[in-house]
Protein backbone atom coordinates (compact mmCIF):
# COMPACT_ATOMS: atom_id res chain seq x y z
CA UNK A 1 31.90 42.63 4.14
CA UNK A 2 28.96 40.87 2.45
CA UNK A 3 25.16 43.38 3.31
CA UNK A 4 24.38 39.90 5.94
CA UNK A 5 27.50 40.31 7.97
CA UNK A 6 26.85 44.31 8.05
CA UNK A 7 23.46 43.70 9.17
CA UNK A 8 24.34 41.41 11.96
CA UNK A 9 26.91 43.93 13.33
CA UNK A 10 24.61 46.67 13.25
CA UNK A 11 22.09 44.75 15.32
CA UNK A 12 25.11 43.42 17.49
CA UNK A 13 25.66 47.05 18.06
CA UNK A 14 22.24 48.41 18.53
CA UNK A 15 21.97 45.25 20.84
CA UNK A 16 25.14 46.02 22.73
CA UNK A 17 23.37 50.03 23.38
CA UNK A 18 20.33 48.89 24.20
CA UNK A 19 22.24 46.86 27.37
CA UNK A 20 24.82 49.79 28.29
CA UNK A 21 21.85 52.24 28.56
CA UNK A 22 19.47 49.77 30.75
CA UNK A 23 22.60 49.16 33.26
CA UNK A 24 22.91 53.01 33.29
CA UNK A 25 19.48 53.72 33.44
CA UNK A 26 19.30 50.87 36.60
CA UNK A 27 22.44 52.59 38.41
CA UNK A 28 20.31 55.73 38.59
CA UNK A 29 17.75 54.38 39.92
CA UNK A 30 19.93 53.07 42.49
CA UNK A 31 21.68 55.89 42.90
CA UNK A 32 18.25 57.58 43.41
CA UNK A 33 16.86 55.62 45.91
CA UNK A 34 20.06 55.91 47.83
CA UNK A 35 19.78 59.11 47.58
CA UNK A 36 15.84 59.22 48.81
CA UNK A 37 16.92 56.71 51.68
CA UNK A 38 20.04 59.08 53.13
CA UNK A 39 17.72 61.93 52.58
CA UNK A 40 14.83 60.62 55.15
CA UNK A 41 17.77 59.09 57.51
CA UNK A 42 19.19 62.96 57.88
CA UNK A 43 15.79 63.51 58.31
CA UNK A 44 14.80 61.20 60.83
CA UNK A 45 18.27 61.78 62.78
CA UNK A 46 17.06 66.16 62.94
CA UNK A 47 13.64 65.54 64.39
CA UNK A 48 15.34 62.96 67.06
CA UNK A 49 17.81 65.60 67.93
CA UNK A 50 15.29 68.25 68.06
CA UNK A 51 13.10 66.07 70.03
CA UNK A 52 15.75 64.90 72.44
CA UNK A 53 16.55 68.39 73.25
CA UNK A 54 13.20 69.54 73.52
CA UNK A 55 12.83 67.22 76.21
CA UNK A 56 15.85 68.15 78.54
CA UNK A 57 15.03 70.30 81.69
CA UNK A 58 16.73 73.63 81.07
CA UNK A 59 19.29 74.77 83.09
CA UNK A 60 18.71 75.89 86.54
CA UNK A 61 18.94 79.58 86.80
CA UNK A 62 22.33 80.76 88.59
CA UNK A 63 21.52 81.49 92.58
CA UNK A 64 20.59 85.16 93.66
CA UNK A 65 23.81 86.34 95.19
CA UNK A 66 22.28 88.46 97.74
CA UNK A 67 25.48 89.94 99.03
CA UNK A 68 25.14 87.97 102.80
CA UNK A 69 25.11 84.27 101.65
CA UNK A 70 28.00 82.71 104.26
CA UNK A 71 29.60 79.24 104.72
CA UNK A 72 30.64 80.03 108.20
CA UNK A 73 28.68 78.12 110.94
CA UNK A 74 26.04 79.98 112.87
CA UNK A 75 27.77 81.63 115.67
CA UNK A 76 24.56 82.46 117.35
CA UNK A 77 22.67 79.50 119.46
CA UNK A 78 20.04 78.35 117.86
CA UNK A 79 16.71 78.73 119.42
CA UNK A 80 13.97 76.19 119.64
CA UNK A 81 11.29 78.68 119.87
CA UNK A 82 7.83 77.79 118.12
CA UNK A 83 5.58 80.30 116.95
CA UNK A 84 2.28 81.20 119.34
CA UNK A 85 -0.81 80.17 117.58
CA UNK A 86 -3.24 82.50 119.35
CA UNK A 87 -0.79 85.40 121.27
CA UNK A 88 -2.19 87.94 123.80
CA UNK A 89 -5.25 90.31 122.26
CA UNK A 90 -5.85 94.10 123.52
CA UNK A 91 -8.79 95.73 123.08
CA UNK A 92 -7.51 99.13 122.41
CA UNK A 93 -3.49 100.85 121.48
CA UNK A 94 -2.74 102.67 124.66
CA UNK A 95 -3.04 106.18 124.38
CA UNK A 96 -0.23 108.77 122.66
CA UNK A 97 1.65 110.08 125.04
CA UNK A 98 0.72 107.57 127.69
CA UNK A 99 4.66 106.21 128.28
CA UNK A 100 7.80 108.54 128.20
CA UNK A 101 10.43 105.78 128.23
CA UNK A 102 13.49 107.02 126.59
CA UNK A 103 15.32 103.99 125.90
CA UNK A 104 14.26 99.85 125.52
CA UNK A 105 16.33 96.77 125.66
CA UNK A 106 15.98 93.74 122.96
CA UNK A 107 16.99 90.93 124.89
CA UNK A 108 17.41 88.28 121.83
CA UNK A 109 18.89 84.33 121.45
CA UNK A 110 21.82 86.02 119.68
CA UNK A 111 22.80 89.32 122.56
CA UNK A 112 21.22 92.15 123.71
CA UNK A 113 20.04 95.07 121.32
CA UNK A 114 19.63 98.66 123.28
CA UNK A 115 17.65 101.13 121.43
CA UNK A 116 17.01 105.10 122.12
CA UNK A 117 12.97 105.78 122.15
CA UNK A 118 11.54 108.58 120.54
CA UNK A 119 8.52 109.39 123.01
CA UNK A 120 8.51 113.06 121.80
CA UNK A 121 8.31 112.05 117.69
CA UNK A 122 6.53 108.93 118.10
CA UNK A 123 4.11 109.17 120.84
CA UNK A 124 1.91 106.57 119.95
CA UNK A 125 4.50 103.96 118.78
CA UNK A 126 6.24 103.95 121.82
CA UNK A 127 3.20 104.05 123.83
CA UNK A 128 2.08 100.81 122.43
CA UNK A 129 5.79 99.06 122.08
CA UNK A 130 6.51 100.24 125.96
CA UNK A 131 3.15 98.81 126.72
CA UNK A 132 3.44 95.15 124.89
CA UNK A 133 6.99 94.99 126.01
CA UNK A 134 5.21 95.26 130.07
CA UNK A 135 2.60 92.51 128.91
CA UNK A 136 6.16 90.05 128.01
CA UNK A 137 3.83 90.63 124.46
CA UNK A 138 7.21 89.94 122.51
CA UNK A 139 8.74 87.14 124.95
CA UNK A 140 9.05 84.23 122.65
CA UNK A 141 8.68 85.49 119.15
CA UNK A 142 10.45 84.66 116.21
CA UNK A 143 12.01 87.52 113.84
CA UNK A 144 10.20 86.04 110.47
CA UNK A 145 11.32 88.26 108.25
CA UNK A 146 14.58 88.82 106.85
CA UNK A 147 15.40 91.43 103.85
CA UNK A 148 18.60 91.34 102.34
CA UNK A 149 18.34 92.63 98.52
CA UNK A 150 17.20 96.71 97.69
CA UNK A 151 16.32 97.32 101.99
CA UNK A 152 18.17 95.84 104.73
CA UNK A 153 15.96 94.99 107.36
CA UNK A 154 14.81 92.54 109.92
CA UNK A 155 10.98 92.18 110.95
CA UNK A 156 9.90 91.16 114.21
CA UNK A 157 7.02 91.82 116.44
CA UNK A 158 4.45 88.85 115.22
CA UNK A 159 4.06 86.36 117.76
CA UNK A 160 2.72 84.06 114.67
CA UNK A 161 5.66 84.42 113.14
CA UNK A 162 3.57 84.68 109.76
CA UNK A 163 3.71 88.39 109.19
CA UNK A 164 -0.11 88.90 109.79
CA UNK A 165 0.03 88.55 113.68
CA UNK A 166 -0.46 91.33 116.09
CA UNK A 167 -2.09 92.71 119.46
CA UNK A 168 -5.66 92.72 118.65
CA UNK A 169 -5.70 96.72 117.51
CA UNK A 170 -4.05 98.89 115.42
CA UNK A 171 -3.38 102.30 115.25
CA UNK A 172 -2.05 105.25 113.21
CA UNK A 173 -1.52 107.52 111.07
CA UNK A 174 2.18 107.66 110.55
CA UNK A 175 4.79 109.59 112.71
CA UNK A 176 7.89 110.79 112.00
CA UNK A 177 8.78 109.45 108.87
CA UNK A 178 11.85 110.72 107.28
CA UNK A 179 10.67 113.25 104.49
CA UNK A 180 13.58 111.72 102.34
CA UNK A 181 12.41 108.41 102.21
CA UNK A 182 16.01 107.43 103.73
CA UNK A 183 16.05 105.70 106.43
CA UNK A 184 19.52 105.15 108.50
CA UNK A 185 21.69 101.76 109.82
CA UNK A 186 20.22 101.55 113.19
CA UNK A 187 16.75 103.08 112.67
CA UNK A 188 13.99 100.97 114.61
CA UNK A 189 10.50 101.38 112.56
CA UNK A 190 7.07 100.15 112.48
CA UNK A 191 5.68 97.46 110.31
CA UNK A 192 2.20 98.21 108.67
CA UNK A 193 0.25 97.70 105.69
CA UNK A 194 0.93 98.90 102.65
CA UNK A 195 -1.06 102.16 102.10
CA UNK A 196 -2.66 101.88 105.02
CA UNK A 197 -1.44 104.33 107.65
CA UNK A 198 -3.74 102.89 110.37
CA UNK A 199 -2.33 99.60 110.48
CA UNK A 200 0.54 99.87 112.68
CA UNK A 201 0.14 97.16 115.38
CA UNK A 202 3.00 95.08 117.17
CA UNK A 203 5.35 94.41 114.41
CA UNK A 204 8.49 96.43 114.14
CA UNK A 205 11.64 96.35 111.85
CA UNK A 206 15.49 96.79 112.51
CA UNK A 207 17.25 98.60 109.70
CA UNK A 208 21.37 97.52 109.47
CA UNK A 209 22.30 99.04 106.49
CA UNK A 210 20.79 102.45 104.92
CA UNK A 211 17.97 101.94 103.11
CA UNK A 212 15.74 103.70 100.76
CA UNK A 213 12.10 102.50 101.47
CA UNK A 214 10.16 104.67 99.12
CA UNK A 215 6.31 106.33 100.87
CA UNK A 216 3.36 104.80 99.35
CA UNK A 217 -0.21 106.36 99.44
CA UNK A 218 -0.06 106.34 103.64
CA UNK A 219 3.64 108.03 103.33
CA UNK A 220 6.39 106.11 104.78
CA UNK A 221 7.22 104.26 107.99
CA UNK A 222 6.74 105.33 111.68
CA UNK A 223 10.12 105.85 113.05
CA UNK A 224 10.43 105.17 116.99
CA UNK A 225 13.90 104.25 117.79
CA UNK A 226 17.38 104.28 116.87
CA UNK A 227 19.94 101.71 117.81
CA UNK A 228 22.76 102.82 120.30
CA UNK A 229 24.48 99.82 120.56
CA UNK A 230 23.79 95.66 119.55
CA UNK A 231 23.55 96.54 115.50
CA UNK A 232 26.16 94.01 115.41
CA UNK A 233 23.51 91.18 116.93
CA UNK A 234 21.25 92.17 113.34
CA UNK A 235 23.98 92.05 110.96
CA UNK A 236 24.99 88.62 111.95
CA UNK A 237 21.68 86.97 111.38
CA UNK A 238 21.98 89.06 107.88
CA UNK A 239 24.79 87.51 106.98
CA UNK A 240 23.64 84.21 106.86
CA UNK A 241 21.26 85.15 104.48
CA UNK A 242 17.53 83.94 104.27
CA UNK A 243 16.41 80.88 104.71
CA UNK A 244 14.87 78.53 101.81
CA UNK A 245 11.74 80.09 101.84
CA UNK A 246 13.23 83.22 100.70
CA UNK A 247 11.70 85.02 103.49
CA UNK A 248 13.08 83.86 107.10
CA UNK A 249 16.33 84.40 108.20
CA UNK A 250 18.45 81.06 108.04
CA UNK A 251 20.30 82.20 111.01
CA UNK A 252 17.42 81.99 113.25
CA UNK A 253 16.54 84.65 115.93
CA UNK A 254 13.90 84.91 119.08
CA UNK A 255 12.92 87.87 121.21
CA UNK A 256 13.49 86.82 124.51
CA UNK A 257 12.22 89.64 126.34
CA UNK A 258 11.60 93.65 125.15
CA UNK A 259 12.54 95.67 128.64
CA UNK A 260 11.71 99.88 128.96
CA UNK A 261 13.41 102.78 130.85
């Protein structure tokens, strides 16, 4: 081959290269913005999925089973009994001592509730619940207070239905509160403020399952009653659980009328 023809076939060559190495070098770059583009679309597709699930509500909780939620109707009637905005107001408890009765009836919307009276452990509780029961003081009042999870009680006594109503006084200090902090199905007990001994006043709870309700700094609760028969009456507004302000019973339930012997 004459030195002409070699040199054209070199540069041929060389030419031929120069062309395979600029179409590689363009497919990387290709290949390399591809790459850049698929790397902010993964991108862009995380923060949307983190953002999308940052914005869902979370799950509601599961519901409290408190051991007396029911689907069974109400087989009590239900009362339309409103609360009293400004009840009866007594200047003064009654003295201790003052009433001996031995035993009370709870006439309610759902049956009757007899109770045994402590006069001799309680003297001043039953002094003042024999005298507001005479003055119809609990006629038409709303139980507003129903516990169903750790004690097992239902609160009644407050004309206002609020838990802050009472008879005008208060009185104290504690009697005959179990030294074991126990306190039996059937005990009837005063209400009062915590660590306050001196606030006993009208309101009273019905325990229907043994409960441990521990003292505080005023000891425990004034015990005035047990429950001889009409437990029943308690435990089926229990079992319907509270109502949905976590506080009321839903089975509602009125004092009618508090009678004495």
């Amino acid at each position: 081959m004459a030195p002409s023809q070699r040199d054209d076939a070199r540069r041929r060559r060389a030419e031929e290269l120069r062309r395979q190495a600029a179409a590689a070098d363009r497919r990387r770059r290709v290949v390399g913005v591809l790459g850049v583009v698929l790397a902010l679309v993964i991108a862009v597709a995380v923060v949307v999925t983190v953002v999308v699930t940052d914005d869902e509500p979370a799950a509601a909780p599961p519901p409290v089973d408190t051991g007396f939620a029911t689907a069974e109707p109400n087989p009590c009637p239900v009362p339309d009994t409103q609360p009293t905005l400004e009840p009866a107001q007594f200047e003064a408890a009654p003295e201790a001592g003052s009433s001996q009765a031995t035993s009370a009836t709870i006439t309610t919307s759902c049956g009757d509730i007899t109770v045994e009276l402590l006069p001799d452990a309680a003297p001043q509780a039953v002094a003042s619940f024999a005298f507001l029961a005479e003055e119809n003081f609990f006629s038409g009042t709303i139980c507003h207070r129903l516990v169903t999870t750790g004690i097992y009680v239902l609160q009644c006594g407050d004309p206002t239905a609020t838990g802050s109503g009472g008879p005008g006084y208060s009185f104290g200090p504690v009697e005959n509160a179990p030294a074991d902090d126990v306190y039996p199905a059937g005990t009837l007990a005063m209400a009062r403020v915590g660590g306050d001994g001196d606030s006993n006043g009208s309101q009273f709870f019905l325990v229907y399952e043994d409960s441990v309700i521990p003292s505080d700094a005023a000891g425990g609760y004034t015990v005035f009653g047990t429950v001889t028969e009409g437990l029943d009456v308690v435990e089926t507004i229990a079992a319907g659980g509270n109502a949905a302000d976590g506080v009321a019973p839903a089975r509602p339930i009125t004092i009618e009328g508090v009678s004495t012997q």
